[in-house]
PDB file of N, CA and C in Angstrom:
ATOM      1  N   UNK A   1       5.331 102.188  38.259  1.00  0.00           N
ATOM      2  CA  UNK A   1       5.509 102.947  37.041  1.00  0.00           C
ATOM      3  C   UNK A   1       5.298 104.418  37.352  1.00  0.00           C
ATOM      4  N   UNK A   2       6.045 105.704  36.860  1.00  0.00           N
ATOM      5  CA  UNK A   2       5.913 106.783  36.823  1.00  0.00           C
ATOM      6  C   UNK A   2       5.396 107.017  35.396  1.00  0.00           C
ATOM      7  N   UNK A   3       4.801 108.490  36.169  1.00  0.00           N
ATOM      8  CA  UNK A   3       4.341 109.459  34.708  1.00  0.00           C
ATOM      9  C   UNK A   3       5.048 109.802  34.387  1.00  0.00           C
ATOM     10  N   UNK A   4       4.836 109.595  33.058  1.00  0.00           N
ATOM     11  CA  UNK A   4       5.582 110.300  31.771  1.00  0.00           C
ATOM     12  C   UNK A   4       5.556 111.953  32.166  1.00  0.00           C
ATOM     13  N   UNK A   5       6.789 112.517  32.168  1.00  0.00           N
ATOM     14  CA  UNK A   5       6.212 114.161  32.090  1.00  0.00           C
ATOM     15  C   UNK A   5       7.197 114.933  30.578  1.00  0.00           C
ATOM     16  N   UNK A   6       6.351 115.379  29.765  1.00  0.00           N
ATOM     17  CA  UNK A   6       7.670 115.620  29.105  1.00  0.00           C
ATOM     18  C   UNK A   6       8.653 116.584  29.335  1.00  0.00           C
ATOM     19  N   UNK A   7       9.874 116.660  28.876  1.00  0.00           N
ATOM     20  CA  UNK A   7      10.901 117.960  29.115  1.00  0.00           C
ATOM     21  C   UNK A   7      10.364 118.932  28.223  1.00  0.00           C
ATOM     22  N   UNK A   8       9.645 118.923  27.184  1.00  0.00           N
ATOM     23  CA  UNK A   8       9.765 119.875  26.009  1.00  0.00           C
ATOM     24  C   UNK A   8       8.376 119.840  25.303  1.00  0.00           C
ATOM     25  N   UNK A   9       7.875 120.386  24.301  1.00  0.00           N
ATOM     26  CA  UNK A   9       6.936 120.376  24.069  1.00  0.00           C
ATOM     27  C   UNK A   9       6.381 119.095  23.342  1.00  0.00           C
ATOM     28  N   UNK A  10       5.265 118.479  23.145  1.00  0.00           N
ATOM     29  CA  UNK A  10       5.409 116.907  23.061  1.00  0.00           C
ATOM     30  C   UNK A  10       4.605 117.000  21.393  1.00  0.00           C
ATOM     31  N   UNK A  11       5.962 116.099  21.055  1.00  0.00           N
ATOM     32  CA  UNK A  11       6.200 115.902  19.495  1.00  0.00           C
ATOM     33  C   UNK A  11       5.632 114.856  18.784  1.00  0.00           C
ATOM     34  N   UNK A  12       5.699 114.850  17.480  1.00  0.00           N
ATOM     35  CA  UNK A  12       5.264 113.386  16.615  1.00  0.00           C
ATOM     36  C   UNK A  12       6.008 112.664  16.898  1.00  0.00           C
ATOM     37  N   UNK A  13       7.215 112.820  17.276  1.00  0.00           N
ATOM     38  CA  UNK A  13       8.094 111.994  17.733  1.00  0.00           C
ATOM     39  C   UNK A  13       7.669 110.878  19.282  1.00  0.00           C
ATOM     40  N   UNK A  14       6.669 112.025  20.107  1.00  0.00           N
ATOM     41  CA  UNK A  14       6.259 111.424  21.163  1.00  0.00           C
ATOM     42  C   UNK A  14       5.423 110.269  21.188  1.00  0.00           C
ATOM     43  N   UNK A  15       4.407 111.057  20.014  1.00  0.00           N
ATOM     44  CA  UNK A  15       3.152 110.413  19.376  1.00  0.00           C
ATOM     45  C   UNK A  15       3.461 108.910  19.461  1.00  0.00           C
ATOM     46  N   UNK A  16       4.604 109.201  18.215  1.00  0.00           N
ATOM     47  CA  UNK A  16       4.796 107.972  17.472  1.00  0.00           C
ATOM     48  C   UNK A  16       5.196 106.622  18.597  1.00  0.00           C
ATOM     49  N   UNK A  17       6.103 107.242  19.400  1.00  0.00           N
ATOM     50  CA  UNK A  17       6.498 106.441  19.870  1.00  0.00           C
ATOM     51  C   UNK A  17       5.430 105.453  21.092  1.00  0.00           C
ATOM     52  N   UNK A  18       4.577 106.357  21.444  1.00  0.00           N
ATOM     53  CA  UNK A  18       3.597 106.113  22.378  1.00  0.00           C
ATOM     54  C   UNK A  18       2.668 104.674  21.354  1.00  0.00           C
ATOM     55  N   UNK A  19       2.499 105.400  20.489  1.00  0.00           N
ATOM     56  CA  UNK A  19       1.678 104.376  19.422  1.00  0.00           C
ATOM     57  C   UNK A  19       2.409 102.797  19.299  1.00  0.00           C
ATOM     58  N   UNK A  20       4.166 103.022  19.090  1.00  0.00           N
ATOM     59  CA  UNK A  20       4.566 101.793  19.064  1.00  0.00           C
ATOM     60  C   UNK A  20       4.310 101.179  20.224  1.00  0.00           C
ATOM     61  N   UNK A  21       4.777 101.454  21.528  1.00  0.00           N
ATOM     62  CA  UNK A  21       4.626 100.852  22.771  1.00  0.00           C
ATOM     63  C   UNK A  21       3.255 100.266  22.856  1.00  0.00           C
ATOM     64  N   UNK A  22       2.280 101.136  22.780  1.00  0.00           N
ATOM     65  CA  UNK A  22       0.823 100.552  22.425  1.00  0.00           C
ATOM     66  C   UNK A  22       0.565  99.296  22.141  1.00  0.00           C
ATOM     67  N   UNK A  23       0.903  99.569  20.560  1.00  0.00           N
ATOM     68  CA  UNK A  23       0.612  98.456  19.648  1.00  0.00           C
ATOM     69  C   UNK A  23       1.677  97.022  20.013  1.00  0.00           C
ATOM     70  N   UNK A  24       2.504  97.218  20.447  1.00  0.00           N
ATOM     71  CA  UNK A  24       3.815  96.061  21.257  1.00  0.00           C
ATOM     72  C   UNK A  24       3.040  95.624  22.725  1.00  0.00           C
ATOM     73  N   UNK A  25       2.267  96.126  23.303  1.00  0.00           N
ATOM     74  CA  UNK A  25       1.725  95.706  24.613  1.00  0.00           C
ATOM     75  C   UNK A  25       0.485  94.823  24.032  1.00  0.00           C
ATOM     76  N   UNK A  26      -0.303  95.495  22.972  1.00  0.00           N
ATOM     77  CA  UNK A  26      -1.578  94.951  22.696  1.00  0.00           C
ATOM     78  C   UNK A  26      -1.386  93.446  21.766  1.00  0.00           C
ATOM     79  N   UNK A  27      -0.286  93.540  20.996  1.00  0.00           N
ATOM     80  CA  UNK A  27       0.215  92.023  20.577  1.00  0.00           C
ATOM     81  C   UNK A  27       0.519  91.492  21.365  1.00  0.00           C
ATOM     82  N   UNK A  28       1.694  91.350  22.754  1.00  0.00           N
ATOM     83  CA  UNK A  28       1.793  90.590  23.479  1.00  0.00           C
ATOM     84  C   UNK A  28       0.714  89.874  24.156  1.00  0.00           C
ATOM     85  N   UNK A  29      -0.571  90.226  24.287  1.00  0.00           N
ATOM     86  CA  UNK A  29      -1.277  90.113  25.037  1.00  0.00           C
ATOM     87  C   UNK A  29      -2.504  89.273  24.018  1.00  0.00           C
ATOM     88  N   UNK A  30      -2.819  89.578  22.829  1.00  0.00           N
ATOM     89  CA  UNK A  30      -3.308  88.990  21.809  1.00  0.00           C
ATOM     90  C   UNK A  30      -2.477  87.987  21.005  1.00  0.00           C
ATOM     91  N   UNK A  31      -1.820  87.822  20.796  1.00  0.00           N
ATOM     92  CA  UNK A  31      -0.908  86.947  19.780  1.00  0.00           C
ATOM     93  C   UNK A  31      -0.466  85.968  20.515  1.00  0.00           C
ATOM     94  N   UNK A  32      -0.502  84.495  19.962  1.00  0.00           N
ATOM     95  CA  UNK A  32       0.407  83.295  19.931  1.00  0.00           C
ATOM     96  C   UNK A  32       1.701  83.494  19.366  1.00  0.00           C
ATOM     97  N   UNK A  33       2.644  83.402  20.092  1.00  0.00           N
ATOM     98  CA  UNK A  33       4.218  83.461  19.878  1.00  0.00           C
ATOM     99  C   UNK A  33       5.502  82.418  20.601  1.00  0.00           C
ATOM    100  N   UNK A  34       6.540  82.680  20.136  1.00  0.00           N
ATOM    101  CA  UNK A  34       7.512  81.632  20.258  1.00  0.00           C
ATOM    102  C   UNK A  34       7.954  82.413  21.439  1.00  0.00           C
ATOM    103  N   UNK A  35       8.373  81.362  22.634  1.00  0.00           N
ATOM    104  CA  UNK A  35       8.754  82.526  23.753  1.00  0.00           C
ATOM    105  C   UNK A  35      10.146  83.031  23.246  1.00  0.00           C
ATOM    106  N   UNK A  36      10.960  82.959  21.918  1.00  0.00           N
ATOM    107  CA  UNK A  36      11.985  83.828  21.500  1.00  0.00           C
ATOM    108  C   UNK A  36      11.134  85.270  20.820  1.00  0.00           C
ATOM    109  N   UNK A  37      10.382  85.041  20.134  1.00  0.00           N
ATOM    110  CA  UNK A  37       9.564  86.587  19.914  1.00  0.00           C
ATOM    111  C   UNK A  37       9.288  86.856  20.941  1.00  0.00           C
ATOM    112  N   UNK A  38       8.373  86.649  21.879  1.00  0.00           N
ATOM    113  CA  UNK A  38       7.623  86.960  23.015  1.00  0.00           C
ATOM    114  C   UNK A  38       9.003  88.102  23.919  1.00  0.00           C
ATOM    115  N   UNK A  39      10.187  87.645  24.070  1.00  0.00           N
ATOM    116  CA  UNK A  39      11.413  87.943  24.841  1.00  0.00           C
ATOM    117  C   UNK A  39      11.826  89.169  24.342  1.00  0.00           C
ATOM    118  N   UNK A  40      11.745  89.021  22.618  1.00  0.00           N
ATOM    119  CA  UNK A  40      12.185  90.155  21.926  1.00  0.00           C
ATOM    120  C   UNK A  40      11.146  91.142  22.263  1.00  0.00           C
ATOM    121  N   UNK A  41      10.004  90.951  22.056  1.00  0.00           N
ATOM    122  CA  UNK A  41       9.179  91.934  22.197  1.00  0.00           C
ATOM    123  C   UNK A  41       9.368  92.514  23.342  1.00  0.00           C
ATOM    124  N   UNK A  42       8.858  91.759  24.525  1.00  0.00           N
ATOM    125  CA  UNK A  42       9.254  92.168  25.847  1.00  0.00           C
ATOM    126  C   UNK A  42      10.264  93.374  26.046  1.00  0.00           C
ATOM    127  N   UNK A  43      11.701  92.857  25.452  1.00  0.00           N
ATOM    128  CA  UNK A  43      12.542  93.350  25.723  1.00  0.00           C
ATOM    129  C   UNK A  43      12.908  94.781  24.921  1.00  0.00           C
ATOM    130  N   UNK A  44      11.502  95.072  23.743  1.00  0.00           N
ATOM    131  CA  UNK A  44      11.805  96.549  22.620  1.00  0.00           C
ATOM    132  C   UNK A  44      10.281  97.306  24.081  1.00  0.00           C
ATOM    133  N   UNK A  45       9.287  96.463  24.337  1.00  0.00           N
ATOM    134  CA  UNK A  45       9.056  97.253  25.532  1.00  0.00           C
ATOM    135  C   UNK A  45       9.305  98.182  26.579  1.00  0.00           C
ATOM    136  N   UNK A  46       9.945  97.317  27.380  1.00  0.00           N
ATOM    137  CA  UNK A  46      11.544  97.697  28.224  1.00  0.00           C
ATOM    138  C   UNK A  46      11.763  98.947  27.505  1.00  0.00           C
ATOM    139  N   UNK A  47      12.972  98.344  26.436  1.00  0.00           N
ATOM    140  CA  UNK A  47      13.585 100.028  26.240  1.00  0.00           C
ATOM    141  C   UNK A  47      13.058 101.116  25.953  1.00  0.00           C
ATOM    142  N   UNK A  48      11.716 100.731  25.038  1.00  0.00           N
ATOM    143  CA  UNK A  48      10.846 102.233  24.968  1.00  0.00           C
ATOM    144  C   UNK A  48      10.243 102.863  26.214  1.00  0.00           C
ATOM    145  N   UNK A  49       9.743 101.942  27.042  1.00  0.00           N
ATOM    146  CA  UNK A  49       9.587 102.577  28.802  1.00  0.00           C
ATOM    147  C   UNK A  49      10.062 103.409  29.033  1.00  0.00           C
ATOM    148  N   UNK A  50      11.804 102.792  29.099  1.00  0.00           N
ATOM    149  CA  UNK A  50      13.116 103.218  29.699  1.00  0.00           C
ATOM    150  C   UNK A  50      13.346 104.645  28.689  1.00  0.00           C
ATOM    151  N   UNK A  51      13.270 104.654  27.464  1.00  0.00           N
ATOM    152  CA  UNK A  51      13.288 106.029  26.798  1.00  0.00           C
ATOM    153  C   UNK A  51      12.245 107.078  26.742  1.00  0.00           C
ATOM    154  N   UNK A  52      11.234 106.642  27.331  1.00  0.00           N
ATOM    155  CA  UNK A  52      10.120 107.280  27.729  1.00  0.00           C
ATOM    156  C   UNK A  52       9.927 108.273  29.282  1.00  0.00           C
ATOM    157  N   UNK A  53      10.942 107.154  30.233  1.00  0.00           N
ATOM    158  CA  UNK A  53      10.878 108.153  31.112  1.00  0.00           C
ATOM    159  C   UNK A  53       9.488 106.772  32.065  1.00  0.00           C
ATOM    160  N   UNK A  54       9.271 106.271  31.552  1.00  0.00           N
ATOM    161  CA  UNK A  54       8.393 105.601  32.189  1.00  0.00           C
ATOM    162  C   UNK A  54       8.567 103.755  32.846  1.00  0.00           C
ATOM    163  N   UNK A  55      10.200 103.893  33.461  1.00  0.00           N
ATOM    164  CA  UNK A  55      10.217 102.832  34.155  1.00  0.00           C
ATOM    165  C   UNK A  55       9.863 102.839  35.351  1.00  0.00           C
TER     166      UNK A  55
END
């Protein structure tokens, strides 16, 4: 995994998004799920990484 660096000055937009990824890692890891949620989740992970700059 790389650091995040931002291009620009770092926004609510950053915030926010940092918060979702958060809170999506900390359910996977706490929660009983269907491995079809589990996949979905996984997979809104992934792309926030990937839009983060942090694959």
């Amino acid at each position: 995994m790389t650091t995040h660096t931002p291009k620009g000055p770092y926004t609510c937009g950053d915030y926010r998004q940092e918060m979702v990824l958060l809170a999506l890692k900390k359910r996977l890891v706490e929660e009983d799920m269907t491995p079809e949620a589990r996949r979905v989740m996984e997979e809104e992970v992934a792309r926030l990484e990937e839009e983060m700059g942090m694959d």
